[in-house]
Protein backbone atom coordinates (compact mmCIF):
# COMPACT_ATOMS: atom_id res chain seq x y z
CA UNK A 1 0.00 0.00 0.00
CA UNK A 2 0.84 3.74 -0.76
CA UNK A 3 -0.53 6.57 1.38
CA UNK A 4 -0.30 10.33 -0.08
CA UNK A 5 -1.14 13.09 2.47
CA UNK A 6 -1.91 16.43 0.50
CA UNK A 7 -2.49 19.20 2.06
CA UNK A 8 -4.25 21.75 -0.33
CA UNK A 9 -3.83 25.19 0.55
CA UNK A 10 -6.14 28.34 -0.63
CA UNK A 11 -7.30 31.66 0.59
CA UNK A 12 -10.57 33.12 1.85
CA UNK A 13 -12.18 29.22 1.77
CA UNK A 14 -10.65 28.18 -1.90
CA UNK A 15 -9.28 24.58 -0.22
CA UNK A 16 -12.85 23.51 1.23
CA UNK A 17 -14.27 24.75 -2.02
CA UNK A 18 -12.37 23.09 -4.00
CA UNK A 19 -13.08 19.74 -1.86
CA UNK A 20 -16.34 20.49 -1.83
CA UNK A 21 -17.13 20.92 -5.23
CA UNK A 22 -14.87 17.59 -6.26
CA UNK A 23 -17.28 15.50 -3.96
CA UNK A 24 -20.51 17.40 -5.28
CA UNK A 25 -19.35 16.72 -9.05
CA UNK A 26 -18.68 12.93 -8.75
CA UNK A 27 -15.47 13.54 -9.44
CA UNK A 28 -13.92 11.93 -5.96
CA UNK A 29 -16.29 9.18 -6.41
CA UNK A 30 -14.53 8.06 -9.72
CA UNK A 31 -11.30 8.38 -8.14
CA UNK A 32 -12.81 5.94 -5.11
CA UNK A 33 -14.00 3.59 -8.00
CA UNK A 34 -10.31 3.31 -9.56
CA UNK A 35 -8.46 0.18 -9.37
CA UNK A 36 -6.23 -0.01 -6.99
CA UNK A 37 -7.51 2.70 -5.08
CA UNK A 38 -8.31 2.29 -1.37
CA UNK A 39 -9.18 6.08 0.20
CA UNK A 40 -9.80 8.99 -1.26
CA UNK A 41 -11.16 11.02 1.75
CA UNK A 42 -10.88 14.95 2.53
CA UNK A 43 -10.42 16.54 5.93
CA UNK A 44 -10.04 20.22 7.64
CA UNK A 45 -7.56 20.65 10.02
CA UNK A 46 -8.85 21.90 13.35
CA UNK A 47 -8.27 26.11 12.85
CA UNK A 48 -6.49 26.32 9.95
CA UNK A 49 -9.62 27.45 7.67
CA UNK A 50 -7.31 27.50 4.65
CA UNK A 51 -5.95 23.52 4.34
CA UNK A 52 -7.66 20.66 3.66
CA UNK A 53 -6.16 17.51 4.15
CA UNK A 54 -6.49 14.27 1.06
CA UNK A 55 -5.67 11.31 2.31
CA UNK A 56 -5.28 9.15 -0.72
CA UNK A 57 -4.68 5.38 -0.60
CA UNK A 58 -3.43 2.96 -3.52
CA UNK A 59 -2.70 -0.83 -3.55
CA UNK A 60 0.63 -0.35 -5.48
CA UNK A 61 2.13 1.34 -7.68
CA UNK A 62 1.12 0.45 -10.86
CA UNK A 63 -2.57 1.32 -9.90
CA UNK A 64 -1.23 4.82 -8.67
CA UNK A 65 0.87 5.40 -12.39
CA UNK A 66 -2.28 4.78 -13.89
CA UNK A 67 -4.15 7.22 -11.79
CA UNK A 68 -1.82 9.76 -12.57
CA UNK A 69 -1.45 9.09 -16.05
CA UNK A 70 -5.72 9.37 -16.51
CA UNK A 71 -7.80 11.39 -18.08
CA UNK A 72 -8.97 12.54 -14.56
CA UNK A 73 -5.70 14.05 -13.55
CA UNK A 74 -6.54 16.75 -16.13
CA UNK A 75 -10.19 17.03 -14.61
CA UNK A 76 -7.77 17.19 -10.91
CA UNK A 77 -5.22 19.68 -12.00
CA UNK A 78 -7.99 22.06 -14.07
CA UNK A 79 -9.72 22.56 -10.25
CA UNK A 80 -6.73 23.21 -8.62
CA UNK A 81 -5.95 26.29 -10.78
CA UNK A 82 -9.92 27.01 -10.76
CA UNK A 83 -9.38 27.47 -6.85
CA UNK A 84 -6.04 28.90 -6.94
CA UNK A 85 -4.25 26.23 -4.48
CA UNK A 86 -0.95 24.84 -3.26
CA UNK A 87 0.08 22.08 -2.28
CA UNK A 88 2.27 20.02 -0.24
CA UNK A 89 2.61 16.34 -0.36
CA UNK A 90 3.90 13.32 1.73
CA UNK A 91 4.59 9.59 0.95
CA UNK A 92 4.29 6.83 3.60
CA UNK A 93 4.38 3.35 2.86
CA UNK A 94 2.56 1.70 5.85
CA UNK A 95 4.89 -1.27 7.64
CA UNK A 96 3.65 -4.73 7.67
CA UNK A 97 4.11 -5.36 11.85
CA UNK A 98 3.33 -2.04 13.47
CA UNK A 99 3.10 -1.87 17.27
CA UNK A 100 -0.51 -1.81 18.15
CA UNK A 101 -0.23 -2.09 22.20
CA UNK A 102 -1.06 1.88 22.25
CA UNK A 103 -3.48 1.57 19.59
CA UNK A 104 -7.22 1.65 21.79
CA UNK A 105 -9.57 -0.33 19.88
């Protein structure tokens, strides 16, 4: 598995617009419907009004290449300009044995 964590940044609102308007269009829901893709969800970082958070999941990456190489990254990249955002991006790839003895189920 591959984990992305973008954080989208905008002024005056333009990041929760912008994630807003990708889950009213249907456009997140194709992304969910991708294979290979395992989470597509947005968040909003408690008081900063001008980030959202994508956390965006793929089995491997082949299924991520062809994400990326899709017709949709055009739809992805036209709305980013559209809301005037930035972005800043992190790669994790999750460890098979984590420690779970913290974790409170």
């Amino acid at each position: 598995m591959i984990v992305f964590t973008l954080y989208y940044t905008g002024k005056d609102g333009n990041a929760l617009r912008f994630a807003d308007e990708m889950e009213r269009s249907g456009i997140a829901d194709e992304i969910r419907k991708e294979d290979g893709n395992l989470r597509y969800q947005y968040f909003v970082p408690l008081g900063d009004t001008d980030t959202v958070l994508l956390i965006d999941a793929w089995q491997d990456q082949e299924s991520l290449d062809k994400h990326h190489s899709s017709p949709m990254m055009k739809k992805i990249s036209e709305m980013r300009e559209k809301y005037d955002l930035h972005m800043k991006a992190e790669k994790f790839i999750p460890e098979e044995n984590i420690d779970t003895s913290f974790i409170r189920s």
